[in-house]
Protein backbone atom coordinates (compact mmCIF):
# COMPACT_ATOMS: atom_id res chain seq x y z
CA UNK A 1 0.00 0.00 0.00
CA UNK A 2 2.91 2.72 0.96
CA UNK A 3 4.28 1.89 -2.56
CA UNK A 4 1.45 2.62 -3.92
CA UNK A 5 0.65 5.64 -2.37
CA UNK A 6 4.18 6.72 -3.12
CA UNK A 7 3.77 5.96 -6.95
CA UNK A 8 0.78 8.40 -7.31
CA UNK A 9 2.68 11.03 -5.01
CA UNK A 10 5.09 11.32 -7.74
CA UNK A 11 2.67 10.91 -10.97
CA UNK A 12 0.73 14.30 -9.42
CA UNK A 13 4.26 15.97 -8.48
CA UNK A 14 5.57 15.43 -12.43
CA UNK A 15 2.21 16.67 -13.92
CA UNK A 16 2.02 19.50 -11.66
CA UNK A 17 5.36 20.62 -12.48
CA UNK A 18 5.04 20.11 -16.85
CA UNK A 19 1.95 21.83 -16.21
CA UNK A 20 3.48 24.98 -14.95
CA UNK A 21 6.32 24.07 -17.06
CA UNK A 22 3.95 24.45 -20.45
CA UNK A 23 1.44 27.33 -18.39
CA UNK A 24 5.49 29.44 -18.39
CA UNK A 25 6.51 28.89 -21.72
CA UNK A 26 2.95 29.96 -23.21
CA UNK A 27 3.70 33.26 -21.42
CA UNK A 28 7.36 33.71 -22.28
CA UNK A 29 5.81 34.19 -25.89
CA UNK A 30 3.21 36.03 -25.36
CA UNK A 31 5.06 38.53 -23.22
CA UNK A 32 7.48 38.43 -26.61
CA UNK A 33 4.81 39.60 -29.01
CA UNK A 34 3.73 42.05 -26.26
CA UNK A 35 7.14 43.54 -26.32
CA UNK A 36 7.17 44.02 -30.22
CA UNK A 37 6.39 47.21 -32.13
CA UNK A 38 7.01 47.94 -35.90
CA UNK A 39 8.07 50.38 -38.16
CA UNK A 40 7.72 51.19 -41.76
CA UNK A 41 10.61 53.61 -43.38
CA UNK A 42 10.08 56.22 -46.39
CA UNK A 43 12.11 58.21 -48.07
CA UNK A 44 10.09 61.15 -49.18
CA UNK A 45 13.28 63.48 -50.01
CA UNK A 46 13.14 64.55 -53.56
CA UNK A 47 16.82 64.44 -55.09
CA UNK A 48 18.18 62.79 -51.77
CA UNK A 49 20.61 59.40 -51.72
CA UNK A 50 19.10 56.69 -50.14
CA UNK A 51 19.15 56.11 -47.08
CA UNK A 52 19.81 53.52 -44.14
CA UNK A 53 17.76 53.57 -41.12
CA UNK A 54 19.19 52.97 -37.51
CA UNK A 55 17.88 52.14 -34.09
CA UNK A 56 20.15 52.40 -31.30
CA UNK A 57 23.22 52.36 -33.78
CA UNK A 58 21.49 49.03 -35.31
CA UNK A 59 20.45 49.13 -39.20
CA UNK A 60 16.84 47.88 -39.53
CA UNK A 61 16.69 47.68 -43.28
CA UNK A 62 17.37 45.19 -45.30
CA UNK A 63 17.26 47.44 -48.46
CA UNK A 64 19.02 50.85 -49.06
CA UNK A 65 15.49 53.77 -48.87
CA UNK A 66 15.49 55.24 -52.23
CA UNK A 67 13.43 58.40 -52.98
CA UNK A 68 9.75 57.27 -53.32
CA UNK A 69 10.19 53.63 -51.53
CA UNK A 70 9.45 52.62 -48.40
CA UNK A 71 10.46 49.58 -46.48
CA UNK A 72 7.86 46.87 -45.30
CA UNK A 73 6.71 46.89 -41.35
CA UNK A 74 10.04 45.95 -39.65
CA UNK A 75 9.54 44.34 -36.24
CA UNK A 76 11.59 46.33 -33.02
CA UNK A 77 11.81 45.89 -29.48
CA UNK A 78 8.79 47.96 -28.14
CA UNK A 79 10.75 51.43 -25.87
CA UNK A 80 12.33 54.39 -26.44
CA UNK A 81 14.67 54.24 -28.86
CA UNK A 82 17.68 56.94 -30.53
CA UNK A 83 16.44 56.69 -34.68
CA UNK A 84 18.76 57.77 -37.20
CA UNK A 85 18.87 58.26 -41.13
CA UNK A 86 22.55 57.83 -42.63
CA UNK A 87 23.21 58.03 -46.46
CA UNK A 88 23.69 54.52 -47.46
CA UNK A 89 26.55 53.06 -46.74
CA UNK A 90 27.93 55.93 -45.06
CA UNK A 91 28.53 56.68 -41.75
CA UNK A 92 27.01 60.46 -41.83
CA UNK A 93 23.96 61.41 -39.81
CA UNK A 94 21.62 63.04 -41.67
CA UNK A 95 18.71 63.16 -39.23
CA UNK A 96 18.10 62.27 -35.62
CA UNK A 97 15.29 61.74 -33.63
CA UNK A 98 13.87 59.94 -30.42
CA UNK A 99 11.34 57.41 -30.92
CA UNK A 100 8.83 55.77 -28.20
CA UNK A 101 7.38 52.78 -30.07
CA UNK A 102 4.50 51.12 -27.91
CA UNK A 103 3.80 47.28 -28.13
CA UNK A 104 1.93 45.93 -30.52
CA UNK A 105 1.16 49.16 -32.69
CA UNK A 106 2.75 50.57 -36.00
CA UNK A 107 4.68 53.59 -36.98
CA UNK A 108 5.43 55.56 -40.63
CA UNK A 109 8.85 57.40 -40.03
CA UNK A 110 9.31 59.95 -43.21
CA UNK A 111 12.79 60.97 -44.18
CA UNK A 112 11.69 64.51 -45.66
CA UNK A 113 13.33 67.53 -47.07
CA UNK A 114 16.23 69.21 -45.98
CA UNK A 115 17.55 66.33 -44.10
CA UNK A 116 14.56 66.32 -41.45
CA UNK A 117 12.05 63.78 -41.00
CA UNK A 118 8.37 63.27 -39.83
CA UNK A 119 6.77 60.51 -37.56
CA UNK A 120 2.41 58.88 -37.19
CA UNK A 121 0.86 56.41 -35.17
CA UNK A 122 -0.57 54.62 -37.94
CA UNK A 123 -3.98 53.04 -37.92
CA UNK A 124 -4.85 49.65 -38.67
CA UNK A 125 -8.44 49.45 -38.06
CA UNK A 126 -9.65 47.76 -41.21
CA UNK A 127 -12.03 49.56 -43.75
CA UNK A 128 -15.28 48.96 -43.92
CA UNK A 129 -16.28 46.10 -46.46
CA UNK A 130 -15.59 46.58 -49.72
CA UNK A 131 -14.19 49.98 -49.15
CA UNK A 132 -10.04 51.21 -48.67
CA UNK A 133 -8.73 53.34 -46.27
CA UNK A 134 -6.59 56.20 -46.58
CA UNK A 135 -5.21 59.06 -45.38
CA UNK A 136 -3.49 62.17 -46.87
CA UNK A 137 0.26 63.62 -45.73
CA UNK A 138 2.09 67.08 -46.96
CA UNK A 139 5.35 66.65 -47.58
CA UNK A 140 5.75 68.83 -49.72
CA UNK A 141 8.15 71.11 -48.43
CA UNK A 142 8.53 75.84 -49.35
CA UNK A 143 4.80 75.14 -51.18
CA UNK A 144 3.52 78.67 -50.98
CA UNK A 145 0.54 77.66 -48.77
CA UNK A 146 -0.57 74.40 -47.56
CA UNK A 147 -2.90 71.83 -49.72
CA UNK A 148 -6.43 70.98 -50.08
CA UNK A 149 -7.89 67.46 -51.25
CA UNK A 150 -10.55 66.46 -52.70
CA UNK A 151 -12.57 63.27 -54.23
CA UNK A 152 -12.95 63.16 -57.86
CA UNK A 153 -16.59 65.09 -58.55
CA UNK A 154 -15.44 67.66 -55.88
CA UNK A 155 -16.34 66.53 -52.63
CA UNK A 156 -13.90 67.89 -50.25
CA UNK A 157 -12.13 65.79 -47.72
CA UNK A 158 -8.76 67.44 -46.28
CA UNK A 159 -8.43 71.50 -45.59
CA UNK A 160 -5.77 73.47 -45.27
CA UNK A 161 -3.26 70.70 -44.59
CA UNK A 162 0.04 72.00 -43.49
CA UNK A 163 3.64 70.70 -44.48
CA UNK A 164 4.08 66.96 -42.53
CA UNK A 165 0.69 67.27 -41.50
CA UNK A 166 -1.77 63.96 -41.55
CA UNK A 167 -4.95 63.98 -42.13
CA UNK A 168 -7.42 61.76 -40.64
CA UNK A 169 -8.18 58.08 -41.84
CA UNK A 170 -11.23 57.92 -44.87
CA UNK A 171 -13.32 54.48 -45.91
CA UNK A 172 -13.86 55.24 -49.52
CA UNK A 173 -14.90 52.97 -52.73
CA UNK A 174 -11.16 51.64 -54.67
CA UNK A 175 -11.67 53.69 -57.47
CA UNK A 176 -11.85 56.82 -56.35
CA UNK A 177 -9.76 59.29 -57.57
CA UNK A 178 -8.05 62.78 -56.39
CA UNK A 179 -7.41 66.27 -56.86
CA UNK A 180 -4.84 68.78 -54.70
CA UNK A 181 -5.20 72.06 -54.43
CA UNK A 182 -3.63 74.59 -52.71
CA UNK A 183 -5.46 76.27 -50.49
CA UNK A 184 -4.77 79.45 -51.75
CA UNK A 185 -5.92 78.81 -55.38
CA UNK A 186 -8.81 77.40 -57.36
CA UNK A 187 -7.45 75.61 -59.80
CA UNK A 188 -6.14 71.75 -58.67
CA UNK A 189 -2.24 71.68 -58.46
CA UNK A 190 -2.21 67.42 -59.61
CA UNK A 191 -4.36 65.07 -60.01
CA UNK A 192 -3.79 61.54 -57.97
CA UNK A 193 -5.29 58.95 -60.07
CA UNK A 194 -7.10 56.20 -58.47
CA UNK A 195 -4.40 53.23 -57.43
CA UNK A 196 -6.52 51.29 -54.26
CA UNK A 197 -8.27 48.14 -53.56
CA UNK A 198 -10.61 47.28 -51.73
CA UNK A 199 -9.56 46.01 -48.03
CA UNK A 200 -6.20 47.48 -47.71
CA UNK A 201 -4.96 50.57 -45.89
CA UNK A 202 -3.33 53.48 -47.93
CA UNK A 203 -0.76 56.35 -47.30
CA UNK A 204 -1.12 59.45 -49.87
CA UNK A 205 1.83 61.05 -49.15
CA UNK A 206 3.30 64.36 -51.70
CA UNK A 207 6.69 65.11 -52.09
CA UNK A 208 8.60 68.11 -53.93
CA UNK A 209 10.17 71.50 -52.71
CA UNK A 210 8.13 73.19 -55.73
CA UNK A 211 4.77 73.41 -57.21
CA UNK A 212 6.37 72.02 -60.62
CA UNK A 213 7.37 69.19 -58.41
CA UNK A 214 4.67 67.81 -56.32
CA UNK A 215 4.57 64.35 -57.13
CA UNK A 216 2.20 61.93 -54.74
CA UNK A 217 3.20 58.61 -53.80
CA UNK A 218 1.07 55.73 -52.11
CA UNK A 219 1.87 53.37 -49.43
CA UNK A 220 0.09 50.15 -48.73
């Protein structure tokens, strides 16, 4: 009987212990994706050399940042973090900032004219069905006022949006179309032809340190 009794003492001490043992490595990976945070990287710097991104002296791209490209959503440790841009392959600095990059959400980070740069929170609520989202940003830089955007047919969506300014987010059917203005004229500056689908999230962005270069861009 006490070898019994000792038999089944163990049997419940080893399950007890591979169930914590199973219950703590669940958690260790959790608390992993909890820590995460990501980051997508643009170069919006008409005329510029691409670029290399850094976090904490650590290059995050895989890819040299051209004008007009952006990198996918590159995972980081969730924290506060020292961000540079560098010319590729070169050690110079050409911008510096501080970025806080909270678990589990997603950041644009904009290298922009005259060796600045611009930062969002992005959203990633999905669009309504069979509608895309998108918002609008200026960076456009020495534009003689700020920009205006609306729908194809006219209907209005973004006033008076000022250089690295976003707008808010907008559910609206694929094939729409766009027109910028500035707000100081009448007469649309470009037109942004329609380039969505229906389901995915969209970044407008315009670059150009002219009105005879505004060009827009768009991000998925």
């Amino acid at each position: 009987t006490l070898a019994y009794l000792l038999v089944a003492f163990l049997f419940i001490a080893l399950t007890i212990t591979s169930c914590k043992k199973d219950h703590h490595g669940s958690g260790d990976g959790d608390d992993n994706t909890n820590l995460t945070a990501y980051i997508q990287v643009t170069n919006s710097a008409i005329g510029s050399t691409a670029q290399d991104f850094y976090l904490d002296n650590t290059k995050v791209n895989k890819w040299e940042v051209a004008y007009g490209s952006s990198t996918a959503f590159l995972p980081v440790k969730a924290g506060d973090h020292q961000a540079r841009f560098k010319n590729s392959g070169s050690p110079k600095v050409n911008a510096a900032l501080d970025l806080s990059a909270d678990p589990g959400k997603y950041y644009s980070v904009f290298y922009a004219d005259s060796c600045s740069y611009s930062r969002y929170q992005d959203d990633r609520t999905a669009p309504q069905s069979g509608k895309a989202r998108v918002r609008f940003i200026n960076l456009s830089s020495k534009l003689s006022s700020n920009v205006d955007i609306a729908a194809a047919g006219g209907t209005k969506l973004v006033s008076n949006l000022a250089f690295k300014a976003a707008s808010a987010y907008y559910d609206l059917d694929a094939a729409t179309a766009f027109s910028l203005t500035l707000t100081d004229r009448s007469t649309a500056l470009i037109d942004i032809p329609a380039g969505m689908q229906p389901g995915h999230i969209y970044t407008i962005y315009i670059s150009g340190t002219t009105s005879a270069t505004v060009t827009p861009h768009i991000v998925t």
